[in-house]
Protein backbone atom coordinates (compact mmCIF):
# COMPACT_ATOMS: atom_id res chain seq x y z
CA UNK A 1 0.00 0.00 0.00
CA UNK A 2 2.82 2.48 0.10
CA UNK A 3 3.18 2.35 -3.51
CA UNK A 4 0.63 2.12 -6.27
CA UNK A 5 2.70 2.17 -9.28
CA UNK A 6 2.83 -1.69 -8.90
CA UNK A 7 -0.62 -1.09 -10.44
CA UNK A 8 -1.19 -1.45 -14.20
CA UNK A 9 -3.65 0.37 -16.33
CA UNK A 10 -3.66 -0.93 -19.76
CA UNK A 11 -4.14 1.78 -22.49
CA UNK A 12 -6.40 0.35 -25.06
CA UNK A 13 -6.41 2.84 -28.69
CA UNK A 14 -9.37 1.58 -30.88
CA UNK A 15 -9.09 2.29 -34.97
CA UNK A 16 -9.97 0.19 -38.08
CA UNK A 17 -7.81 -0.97 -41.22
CA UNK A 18 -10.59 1.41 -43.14
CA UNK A 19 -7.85 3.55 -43.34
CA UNK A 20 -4.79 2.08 -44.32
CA UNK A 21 -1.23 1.51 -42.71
CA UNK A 22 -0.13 4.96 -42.43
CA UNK A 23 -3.05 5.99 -40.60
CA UNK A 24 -2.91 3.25 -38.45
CA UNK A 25 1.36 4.04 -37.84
CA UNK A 26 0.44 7.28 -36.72
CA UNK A 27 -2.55 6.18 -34.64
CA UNK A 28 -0.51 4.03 -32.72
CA UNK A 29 3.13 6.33 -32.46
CA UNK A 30 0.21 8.82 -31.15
CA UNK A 31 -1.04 6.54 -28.54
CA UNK A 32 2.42 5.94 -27.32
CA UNK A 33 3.01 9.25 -26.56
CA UNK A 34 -0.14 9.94 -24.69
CA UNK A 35 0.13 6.81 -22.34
CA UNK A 36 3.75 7.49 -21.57
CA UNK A 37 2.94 11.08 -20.83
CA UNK A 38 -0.06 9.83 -18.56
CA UNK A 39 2.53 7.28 -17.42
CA UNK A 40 4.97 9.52 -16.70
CA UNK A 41 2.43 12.28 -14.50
CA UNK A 42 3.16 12.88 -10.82
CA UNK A 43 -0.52 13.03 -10.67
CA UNK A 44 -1.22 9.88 -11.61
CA UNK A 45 -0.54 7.24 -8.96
CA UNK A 46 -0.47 3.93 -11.01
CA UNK A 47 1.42 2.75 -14.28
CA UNK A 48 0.35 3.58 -17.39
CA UNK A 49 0.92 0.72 -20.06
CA UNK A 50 0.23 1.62 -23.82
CA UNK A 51 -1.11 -1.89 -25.39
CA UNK A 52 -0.83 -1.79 -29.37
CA UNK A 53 -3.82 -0.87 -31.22
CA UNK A 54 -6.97 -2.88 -31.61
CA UNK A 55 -8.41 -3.01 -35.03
CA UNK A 56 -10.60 -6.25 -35.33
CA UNK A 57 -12.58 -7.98 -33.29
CA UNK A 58 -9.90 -10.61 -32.64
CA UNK A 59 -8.03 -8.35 -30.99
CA UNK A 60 -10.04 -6.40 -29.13
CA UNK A 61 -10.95 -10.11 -27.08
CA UNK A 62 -7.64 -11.27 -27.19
CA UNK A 63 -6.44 -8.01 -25.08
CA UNK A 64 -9.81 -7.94 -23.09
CA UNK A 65 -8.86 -11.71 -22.29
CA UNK A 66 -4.82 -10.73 -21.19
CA UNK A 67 -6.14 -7.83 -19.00
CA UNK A 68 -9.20 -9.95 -17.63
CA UNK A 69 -6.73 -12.76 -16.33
CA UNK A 70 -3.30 -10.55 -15.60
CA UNK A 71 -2.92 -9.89 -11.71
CA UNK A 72 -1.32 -7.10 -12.66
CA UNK A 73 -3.47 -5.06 -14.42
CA UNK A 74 -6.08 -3.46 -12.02
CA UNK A 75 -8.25 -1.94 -14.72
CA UNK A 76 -8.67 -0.59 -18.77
CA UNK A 77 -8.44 2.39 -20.17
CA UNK A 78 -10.14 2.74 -23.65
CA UNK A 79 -9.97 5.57 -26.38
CA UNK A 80 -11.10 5.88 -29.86
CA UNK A 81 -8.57 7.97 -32.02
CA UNK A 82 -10.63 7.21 -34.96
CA UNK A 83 -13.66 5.79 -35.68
CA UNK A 84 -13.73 2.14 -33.86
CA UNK A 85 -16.90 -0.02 -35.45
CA UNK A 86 -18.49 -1.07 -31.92
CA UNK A 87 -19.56 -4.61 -33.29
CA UNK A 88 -16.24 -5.12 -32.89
CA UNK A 89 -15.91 -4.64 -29.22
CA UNK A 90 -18.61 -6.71 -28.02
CA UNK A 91 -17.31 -9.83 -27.67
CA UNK A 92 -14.07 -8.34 -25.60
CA UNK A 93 -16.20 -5.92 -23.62
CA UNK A 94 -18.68 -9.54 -22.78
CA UNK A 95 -15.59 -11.33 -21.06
CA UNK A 96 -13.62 -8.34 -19.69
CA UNK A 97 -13.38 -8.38 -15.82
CA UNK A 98 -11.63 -5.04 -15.01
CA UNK A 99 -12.87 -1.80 -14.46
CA UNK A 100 -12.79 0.64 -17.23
CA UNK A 101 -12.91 4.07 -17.71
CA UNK A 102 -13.59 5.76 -21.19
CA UNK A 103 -10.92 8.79 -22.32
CA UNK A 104 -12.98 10.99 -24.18
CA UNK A 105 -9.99 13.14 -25.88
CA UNK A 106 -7.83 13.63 -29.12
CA UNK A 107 -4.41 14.13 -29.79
CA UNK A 108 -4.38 17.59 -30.96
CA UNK A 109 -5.67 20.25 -28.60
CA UNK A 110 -6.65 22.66 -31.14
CA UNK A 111 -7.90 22.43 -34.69
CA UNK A 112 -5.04 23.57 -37.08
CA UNK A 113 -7.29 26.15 -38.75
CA UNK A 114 -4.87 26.70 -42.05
CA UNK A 115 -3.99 23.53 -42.59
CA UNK A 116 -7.24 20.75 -41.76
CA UNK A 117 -8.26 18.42 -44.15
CA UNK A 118 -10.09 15.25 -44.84
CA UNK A 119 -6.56 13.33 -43.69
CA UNK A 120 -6.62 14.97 -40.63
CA UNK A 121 -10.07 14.53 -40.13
CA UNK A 122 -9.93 10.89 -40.72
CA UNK A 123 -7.39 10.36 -38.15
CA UNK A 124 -8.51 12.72 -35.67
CA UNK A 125 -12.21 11.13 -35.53
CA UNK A 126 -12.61 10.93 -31.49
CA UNK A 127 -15.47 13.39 -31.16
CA UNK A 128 -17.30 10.35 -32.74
CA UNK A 129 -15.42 7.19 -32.51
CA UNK A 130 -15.83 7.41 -28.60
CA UNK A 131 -19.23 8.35 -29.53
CA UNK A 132 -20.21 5.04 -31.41
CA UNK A 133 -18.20 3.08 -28.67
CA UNK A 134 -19.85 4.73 -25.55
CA UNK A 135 -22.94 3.87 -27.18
CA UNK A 136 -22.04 0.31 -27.09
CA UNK A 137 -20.78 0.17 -23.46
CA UNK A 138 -24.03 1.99 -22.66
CA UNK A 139 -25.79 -0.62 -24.67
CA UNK A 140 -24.05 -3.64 -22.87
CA UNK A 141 -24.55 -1.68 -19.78
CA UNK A 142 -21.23 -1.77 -18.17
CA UNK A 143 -20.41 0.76 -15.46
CA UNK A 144 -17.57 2.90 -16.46
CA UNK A 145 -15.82 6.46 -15.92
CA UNK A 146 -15.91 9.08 -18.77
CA UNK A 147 -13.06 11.59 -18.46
CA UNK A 148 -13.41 14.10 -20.92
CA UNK A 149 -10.75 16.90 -22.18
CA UNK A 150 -7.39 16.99 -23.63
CA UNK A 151 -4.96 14.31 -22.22
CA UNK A 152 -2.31 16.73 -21.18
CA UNK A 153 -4.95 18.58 -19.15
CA UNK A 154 -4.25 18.50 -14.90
CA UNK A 155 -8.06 18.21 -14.16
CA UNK A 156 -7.76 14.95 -16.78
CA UNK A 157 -5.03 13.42 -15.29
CA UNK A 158 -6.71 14.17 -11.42
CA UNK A 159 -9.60 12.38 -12.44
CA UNK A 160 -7.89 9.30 -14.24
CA UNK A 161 -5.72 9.04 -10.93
CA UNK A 162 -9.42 9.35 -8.43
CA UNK A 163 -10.53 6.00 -10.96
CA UNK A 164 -6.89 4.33 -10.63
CA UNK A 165 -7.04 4.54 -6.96
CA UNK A 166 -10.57 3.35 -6.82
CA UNK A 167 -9.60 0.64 -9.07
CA UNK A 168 -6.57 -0.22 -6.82
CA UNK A 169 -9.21 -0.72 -4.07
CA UNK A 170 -11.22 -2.88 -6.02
CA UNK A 171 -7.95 -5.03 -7.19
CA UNK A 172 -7.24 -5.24 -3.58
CA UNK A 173 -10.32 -6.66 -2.63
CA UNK A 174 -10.22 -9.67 -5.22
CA UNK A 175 -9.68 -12.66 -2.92
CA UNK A 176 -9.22 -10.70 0.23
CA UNK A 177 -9.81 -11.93 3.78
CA UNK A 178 -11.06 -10.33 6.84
CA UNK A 179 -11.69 -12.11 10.03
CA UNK A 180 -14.25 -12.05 12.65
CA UNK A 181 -13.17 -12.73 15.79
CA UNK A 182 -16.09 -13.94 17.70
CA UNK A 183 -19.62 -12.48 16.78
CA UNK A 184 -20.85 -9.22 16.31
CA UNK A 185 -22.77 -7.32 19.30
CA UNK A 186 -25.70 -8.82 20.32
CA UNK A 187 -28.88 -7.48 18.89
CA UNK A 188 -27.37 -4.96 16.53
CA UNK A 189 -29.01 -4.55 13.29
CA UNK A 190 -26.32 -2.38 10.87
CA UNK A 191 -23.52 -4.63 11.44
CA UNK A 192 -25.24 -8.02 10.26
CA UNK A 193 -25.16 -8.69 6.65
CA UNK A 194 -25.12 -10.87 3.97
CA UNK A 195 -21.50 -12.51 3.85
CA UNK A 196 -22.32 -14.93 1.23
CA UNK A 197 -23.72 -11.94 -1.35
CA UNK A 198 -21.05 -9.58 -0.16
CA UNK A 199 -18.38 -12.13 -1.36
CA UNK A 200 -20.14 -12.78 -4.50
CA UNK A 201 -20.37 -8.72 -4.75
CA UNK A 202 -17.24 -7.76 -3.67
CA UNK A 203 -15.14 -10.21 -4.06
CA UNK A 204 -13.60 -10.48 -0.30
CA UNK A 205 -13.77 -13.44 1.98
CA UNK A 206 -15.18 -12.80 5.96
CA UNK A 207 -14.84 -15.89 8.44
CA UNK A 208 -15.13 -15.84 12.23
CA UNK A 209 -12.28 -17.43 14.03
CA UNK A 210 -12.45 -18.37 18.01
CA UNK A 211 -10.82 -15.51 20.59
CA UNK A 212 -8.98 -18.46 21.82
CA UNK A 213 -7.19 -18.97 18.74
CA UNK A 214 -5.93 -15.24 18.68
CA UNK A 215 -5.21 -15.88 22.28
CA UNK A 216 -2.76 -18.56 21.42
CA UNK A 217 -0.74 -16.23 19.57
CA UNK A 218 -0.86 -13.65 22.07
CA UNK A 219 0.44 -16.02 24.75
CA UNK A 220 3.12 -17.21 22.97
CA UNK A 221 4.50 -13.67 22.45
CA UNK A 222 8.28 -13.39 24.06
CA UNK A 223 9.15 -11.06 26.56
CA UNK A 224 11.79 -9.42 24.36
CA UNK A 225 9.64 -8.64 21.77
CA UNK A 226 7.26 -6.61 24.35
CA UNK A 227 10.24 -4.91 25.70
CA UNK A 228 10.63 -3.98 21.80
CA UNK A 229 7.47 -2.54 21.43
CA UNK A 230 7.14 -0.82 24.38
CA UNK A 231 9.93 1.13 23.37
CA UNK A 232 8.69 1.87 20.38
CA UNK A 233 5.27 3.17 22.41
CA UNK A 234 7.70 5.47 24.83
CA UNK A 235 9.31 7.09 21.63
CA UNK A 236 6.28 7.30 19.59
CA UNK A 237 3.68 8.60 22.02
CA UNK A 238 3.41 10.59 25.41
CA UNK A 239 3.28 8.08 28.00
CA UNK A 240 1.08 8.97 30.92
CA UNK A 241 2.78 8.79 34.18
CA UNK A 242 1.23 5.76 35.52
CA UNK A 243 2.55 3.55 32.20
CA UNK A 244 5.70 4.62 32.67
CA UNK A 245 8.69 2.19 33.72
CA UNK A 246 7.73 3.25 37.38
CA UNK A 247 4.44 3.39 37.39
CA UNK A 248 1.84 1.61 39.26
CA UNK A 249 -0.15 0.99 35.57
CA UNK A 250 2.60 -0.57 33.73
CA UNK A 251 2.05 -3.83 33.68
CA UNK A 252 -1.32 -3.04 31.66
CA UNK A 253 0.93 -1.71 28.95
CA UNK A 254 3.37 -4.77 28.75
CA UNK A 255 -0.43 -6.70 28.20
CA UNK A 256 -1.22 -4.16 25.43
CA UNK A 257 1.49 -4.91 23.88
CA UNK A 258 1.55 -8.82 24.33
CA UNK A 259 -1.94 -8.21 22.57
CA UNK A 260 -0.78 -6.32 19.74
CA UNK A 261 1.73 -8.55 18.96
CA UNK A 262 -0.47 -11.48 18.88
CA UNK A 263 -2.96 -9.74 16.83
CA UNK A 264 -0.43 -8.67 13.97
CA UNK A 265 1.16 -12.16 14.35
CA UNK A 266 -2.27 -13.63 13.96
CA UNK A 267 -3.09 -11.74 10.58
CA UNK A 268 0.31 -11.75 9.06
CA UNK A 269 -0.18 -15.24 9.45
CA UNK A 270 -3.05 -15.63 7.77
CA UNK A 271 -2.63 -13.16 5.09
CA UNK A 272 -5.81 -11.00 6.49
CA UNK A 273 -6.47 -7.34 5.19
CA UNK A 274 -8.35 -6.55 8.22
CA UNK A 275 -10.56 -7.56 10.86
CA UNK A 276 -13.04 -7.36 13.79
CA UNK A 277 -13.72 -8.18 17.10
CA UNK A 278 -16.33 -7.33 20.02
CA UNK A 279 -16.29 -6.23 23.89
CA UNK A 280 -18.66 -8.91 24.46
CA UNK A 281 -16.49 -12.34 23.44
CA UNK A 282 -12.82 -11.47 24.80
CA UNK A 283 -12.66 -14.84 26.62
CA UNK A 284 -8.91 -15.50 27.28
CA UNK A 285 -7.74 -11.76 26.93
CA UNK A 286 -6.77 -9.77 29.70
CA UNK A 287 -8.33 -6.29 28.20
CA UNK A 288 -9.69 -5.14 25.02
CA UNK A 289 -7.30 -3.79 21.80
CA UNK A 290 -6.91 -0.71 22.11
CA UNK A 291 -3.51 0.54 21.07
CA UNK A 292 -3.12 -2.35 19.06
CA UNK A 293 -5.87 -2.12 17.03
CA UNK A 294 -4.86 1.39 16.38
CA UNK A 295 -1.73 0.81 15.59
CA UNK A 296 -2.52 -1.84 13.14
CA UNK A 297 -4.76 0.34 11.10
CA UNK A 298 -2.33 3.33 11.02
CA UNK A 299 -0.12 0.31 9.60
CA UNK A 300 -2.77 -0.06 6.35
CA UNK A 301 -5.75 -2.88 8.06
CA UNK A 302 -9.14 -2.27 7.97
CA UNK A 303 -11.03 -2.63 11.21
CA UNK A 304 -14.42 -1.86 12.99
CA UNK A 305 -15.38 -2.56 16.18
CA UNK A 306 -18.79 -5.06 17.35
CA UNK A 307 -17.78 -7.23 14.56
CA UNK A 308 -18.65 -4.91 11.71
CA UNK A 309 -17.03 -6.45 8.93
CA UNK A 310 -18.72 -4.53 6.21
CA UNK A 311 -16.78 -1.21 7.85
CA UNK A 312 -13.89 -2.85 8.15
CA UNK A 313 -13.55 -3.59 4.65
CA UNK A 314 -14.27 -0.31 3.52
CA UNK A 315 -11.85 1.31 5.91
CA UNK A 316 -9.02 -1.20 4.20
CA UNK A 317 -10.62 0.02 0.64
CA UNK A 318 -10.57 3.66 1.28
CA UNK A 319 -6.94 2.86 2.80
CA UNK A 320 -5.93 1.73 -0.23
CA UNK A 321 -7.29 4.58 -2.36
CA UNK A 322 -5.57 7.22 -0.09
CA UNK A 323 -2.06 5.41 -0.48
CA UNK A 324 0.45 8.64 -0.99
CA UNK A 325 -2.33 11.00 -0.22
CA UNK A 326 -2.63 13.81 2.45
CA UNK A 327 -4.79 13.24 5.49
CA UNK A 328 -5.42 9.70 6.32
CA UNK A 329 -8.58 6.89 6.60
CA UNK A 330 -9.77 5.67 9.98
CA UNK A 331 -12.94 3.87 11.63
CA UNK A 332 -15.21 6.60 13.23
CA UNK A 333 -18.25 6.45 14.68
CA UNK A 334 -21.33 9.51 15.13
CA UNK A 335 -21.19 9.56 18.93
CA UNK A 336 -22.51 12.89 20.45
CA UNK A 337 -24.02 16.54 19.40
CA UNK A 338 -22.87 20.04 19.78
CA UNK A 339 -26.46 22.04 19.74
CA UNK A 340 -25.20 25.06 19.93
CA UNK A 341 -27.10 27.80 17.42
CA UNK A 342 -25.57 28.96 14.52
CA UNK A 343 -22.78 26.34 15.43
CA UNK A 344 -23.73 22.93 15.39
CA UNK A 345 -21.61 20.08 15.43
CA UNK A 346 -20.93 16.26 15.76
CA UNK A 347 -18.43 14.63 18.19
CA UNK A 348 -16.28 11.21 16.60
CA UNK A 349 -15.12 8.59 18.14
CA UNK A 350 -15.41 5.54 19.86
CA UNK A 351 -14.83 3.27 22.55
CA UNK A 352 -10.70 3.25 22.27
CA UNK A 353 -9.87 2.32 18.09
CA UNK A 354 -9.26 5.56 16.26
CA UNK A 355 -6.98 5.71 13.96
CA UNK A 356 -3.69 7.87 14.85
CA UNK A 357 -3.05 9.29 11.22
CA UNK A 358 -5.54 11.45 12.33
CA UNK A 359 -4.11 13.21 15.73
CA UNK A 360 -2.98 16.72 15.10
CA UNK A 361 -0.41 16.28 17.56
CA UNK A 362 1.49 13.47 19.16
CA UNK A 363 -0.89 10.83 20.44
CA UNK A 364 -1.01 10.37 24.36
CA UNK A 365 -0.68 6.98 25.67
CA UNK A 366 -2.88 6.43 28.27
CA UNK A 367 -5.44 3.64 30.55
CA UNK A 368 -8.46 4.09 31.66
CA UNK A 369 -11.50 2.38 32.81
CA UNK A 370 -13.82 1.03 29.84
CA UNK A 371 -17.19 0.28 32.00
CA UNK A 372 -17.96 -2.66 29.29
CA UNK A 373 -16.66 -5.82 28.61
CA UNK A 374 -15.78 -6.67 32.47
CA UNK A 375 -12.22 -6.96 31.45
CA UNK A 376 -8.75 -4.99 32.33
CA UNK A 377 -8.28 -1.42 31.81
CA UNK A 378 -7.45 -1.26 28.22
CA UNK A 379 -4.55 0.90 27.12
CA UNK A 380 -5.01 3.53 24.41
CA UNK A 381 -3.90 6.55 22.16
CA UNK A 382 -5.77 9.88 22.74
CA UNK A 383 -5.78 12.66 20.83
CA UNK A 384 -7.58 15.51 19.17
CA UNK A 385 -8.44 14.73 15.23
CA UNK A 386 -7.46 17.40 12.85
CA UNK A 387 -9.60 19.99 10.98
CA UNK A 388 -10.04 20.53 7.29
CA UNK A 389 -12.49 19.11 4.12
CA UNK A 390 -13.69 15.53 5.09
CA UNK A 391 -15.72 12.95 4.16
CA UNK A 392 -17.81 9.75 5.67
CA UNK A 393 -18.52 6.79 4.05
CA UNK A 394 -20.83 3.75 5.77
CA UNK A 395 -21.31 0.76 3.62
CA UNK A 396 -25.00 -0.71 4.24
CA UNK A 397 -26.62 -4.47 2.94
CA UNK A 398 -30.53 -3.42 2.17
CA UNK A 399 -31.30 -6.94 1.77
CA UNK A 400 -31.26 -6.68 -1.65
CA UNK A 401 -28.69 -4.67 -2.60
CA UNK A 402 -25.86 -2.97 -1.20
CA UNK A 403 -25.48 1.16 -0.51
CA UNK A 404 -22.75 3.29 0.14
CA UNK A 405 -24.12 6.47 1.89
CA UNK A 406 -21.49 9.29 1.92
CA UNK A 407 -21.46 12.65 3.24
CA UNK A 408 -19.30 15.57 3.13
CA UNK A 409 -18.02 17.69 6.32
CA UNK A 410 -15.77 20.03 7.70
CA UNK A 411 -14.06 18.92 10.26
CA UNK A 412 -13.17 21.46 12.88
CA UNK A 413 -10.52 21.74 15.99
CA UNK A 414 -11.91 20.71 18.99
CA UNK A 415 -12.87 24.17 20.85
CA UNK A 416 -12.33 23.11 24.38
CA UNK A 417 -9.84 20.69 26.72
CA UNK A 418 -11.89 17.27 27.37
CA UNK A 419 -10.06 16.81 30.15
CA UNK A 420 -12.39 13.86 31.40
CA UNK A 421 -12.97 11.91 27.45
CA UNK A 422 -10.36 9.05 27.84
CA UNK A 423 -10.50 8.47 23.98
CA UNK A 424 -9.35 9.83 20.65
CA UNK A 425 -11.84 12.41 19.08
CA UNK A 426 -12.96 14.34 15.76
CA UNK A 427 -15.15 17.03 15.24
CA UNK A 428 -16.62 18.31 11.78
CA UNK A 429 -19.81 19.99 10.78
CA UNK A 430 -21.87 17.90 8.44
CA UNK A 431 -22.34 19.31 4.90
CA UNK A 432 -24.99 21.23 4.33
CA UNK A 433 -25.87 21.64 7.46
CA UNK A 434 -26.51 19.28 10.50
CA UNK A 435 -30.41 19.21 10.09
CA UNK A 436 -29.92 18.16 6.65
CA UNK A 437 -26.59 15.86 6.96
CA UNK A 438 -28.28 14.15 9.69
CA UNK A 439 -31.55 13.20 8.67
CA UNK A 440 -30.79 12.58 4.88
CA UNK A 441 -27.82 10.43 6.69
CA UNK A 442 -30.67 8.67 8.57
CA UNK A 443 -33.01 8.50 5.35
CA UNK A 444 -30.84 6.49 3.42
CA UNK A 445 -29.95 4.21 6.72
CA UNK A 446 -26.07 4.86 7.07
CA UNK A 447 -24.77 3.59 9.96
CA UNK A 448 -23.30 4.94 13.19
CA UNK A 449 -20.48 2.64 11.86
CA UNK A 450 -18.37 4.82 9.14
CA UNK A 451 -14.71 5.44 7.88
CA UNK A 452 -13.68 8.81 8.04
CA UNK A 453 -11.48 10.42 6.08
CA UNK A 454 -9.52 13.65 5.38
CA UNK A 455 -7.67 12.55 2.02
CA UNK A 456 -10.24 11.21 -0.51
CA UNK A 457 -13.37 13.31 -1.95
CA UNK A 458 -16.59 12.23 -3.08
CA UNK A 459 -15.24 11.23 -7.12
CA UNK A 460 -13.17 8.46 -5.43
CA UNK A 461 -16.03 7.02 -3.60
CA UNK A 462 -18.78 7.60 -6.57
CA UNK A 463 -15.94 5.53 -9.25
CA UNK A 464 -15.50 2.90 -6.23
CA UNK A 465 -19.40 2.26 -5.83
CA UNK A 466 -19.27 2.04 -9.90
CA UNK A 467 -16.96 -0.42 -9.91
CA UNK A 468 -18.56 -2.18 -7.26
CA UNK A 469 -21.81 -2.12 -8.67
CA UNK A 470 -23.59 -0.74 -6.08
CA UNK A 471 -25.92 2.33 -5.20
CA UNK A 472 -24.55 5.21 -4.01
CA UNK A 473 -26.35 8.18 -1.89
CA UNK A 474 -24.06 11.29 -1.44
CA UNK A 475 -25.18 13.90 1.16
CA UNK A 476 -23.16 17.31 0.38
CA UNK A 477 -23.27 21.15 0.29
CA UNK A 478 -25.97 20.94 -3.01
CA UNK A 479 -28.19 18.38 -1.13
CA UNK A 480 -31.81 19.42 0.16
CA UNK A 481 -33.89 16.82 1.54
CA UNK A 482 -36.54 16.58 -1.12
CA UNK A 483 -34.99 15.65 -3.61
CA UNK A 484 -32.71 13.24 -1.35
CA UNK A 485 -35.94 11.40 -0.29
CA UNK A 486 -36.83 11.16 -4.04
CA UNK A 487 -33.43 9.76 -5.06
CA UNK A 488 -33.92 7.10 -2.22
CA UNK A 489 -37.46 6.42 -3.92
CA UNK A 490 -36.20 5.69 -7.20
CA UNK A 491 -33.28 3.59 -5.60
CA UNK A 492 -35.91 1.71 -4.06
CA UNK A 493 -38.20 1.37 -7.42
CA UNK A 494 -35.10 0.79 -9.77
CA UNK A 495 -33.76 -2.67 -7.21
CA UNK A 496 -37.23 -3.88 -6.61
């Protein structure tokens, strides 16, 4: 995850033999030099790989085919630099298995006004090649993004590199496993769901595994590698007083540590992308993850607390999309209001597992009682989240169909000392405003589950729920409720 260019794109260039070989040399020396420019962009977080031209039938499958099977290649990019006979691309668009996204643009920027003539215009034929192959696409209907404007443009090459990164999520789900450890919390309704569909949907494995085999792990941890750590928490972090090597709480640090260990041991192991647990089956363990758990997801895992799976893997996914990116991704829940008039806002957090990429400081260390659970006090990182343009996604199963419900905030500094929260903490103003946020929030049944984050924007997580196949409801500055309530409506008609 710290590096995306181990991504591929594959630059598909449609044309015909209409035209004859010299049209067809230039087509493709054209081509070149647009996908090694696009290659070549510091905007652009992926590789670009220019894939000779297509010109029948034959070899528009036979690429469709490479792509479809290559691990390497996370998705297509396709672009018509003359007129492409769609026939030709149905049989390769039936068996292709990567995203795609559509590049409406030409080679030239401008029209050379003294000098255009039919030659030109028979090469230069995007304005309706794309046109006859979008209609095909459309026709097929296969989700896709259309990028339109010159290739060398910066807004072009942002937008290819918002679909590469939510393509790199999508690659990164393809066979990936999260585990469950235990159930989820009793009686709750948002974090159930459909693990059979979701697989089928998504593409990612979730199984539960027994506490008691994570404890194994942890109790087979050494007592030099918790001395290691524990350094590495005294460096990292502020440690209160009573963790430090003299206080009368240390010993609840060594166990956070023997925990984290175990845990990372545990999913290294078994090759997991993320996981889950609950305060209500810890059998075994001497407290609840706390440190650890925020440690590993500052280290790239998804994770969710009360055994919400279907957070957890979006927090990974959204991870993965804001690889190299400003800001960070973290597990968040809605937990309290600020009423205040004319300033209304929402308090974050949760019980001890928020993410540390976003502290606007250095994290203190610090244990406190947890009141649930009836284990040991668990050891955690607290801090103040920082302010600045954010975003949160919840990912929902309606039964028969799965939403993403997104809305846009601004996440503020935290006004006053919370001298008495023992737990990390956000605060951000919902877009448009908190009446409407809120209940269009509630309307569309997001969850108090969420992953917030302060490095993607809405385009990454409208291309992601394209890919994915799945509604999307996005709750930001332009939203009013009516016409958020009618948007759920037709949801609701179109997947009945």
């Amino acid at each position: 995850m710290n590096n995306l260019k181990q991504n591929e794109v594959w630059f598909l260039t449609g044309s015909q033999h209409l035209y004859g070989e010299e049209t067809l040399r230039q087509v493709a020396e054209n081509s070149q030099v647009i996908a090694k420019e696009l290659n070549q962009a510091d905007d652009i977080s992926v590789s670009i790989i220019f894939k000779p031209i297509v010109k029948t039938a034959e070899e528009i499958y036979a690429v469709c085919q490479e792509a479809s099977q290559n691990k390497a290649c996370i998705g297509v990019i396709t672009w018509m630099h003359t007129f492409s006979p769609a026939k030709m691309w149905i049989g390769g668009l039936k068996i292709l298995q990567k995203p795609m996204l559509h590049l409406h643009t030409q080679f030239n920027r401008d029209i050379p006004w003294d000098s255009i003539d039919m030659d030109f215009m028979n090469l230069n034929q995007s304005a309706h090649g794309d046109r006859e192959f979008g209609f095909m696409v459309s026709r097929m209907k296969i989700q896709r993004k259309v990028v339109v404007g010159h290739w060398k443009s910066d807004r072009v090459k942002k937008q290819i590199d918002t679909w590469a990164r939510a393509a790199s999520a999508w690659a990164d789900w393809q066979g990936a496993k999260f585990a469950r450890f235990g159930d989820n919390m009793r009686n709750v309704a948002v974090t159930e769901g459909d693990k059979v569909e979701a697989e089928l949907q998504f593409g990612f494995a979730v199984n539960t595994f027994a506490v008691g085999d994570l404890v194994a792990y942890i109790n087979a941890v050494s007592d030099s590698e918790i001395k290691t750590l524990v350094e590495t928490y005294e460096s990292a972090y502020l440690l209160a007083d009573s963790l430090k090597s003299n206080g009368d709480r240390r010993t609840s640090l060594l166990d956070a540590a023997q925990i984290e260990i175990g845990m990372r041991k545990f999913l290294q192991e078994g090759g997991f992308k993320g996981f889950t647990n609950t305060f209500e089956d810890l059998h075994g363990m001497k407290q609840l993850p706390g440190i650890g758990t925020q440690r590993l997801m500052a280290e790239g895992y998804g994770y969710a607390g009360e055994g919400d799976w279907k957070t957890a893997a979006l927090v990974r996914a959204m991870k993965v999309m804001g690889t190299g990116l400003e800001g960070g991704n973290a597990f968040m829940e809605d937990y309290t209001y600020h009423f205040e008039p004319e300033n209304n806002m929402v308090l974050g957090a949760h019980m001890l597992e928020v993410d540390p990429v976003l502290a606007s400081g250095k994290p203190s260390c610090e244990v406190h009682p947890l009141g649930i659970g009836g284990k040991e006090d668990p050891v955690r990182l607290v801090f103040n989240g920082k302010s600045g343009p954010s975003l949160n996604a919840s990912l929902v199963d309606m039964g028969n169909r799965f939403r993403l419900v997104v809305n846009e905030v601004e996440a503020v500094e935290v006004p006053h000392a919370l001298p008495k929260l023992p737990v990390a903490r956000v605060m951000w103003k919902p877009l448009p405003d908190i009446n409407t946020g809120c209940a269009g929030w509630i309307y569309a049944g997001g969850a108090h589950h969420t992953c917030f984050s302060q490095s993607l924007t809405t385009e990454h997580l409208d291309d992601f729920a394209k890919i994915a196949g799945i509604e999307n409801i996005t709750i930001d500055k332009n939203s009013n409720l009516r016409q958020l309530q009618n948007e759920i409506r037709w949801s609701e008609k179109y997947y009945s």
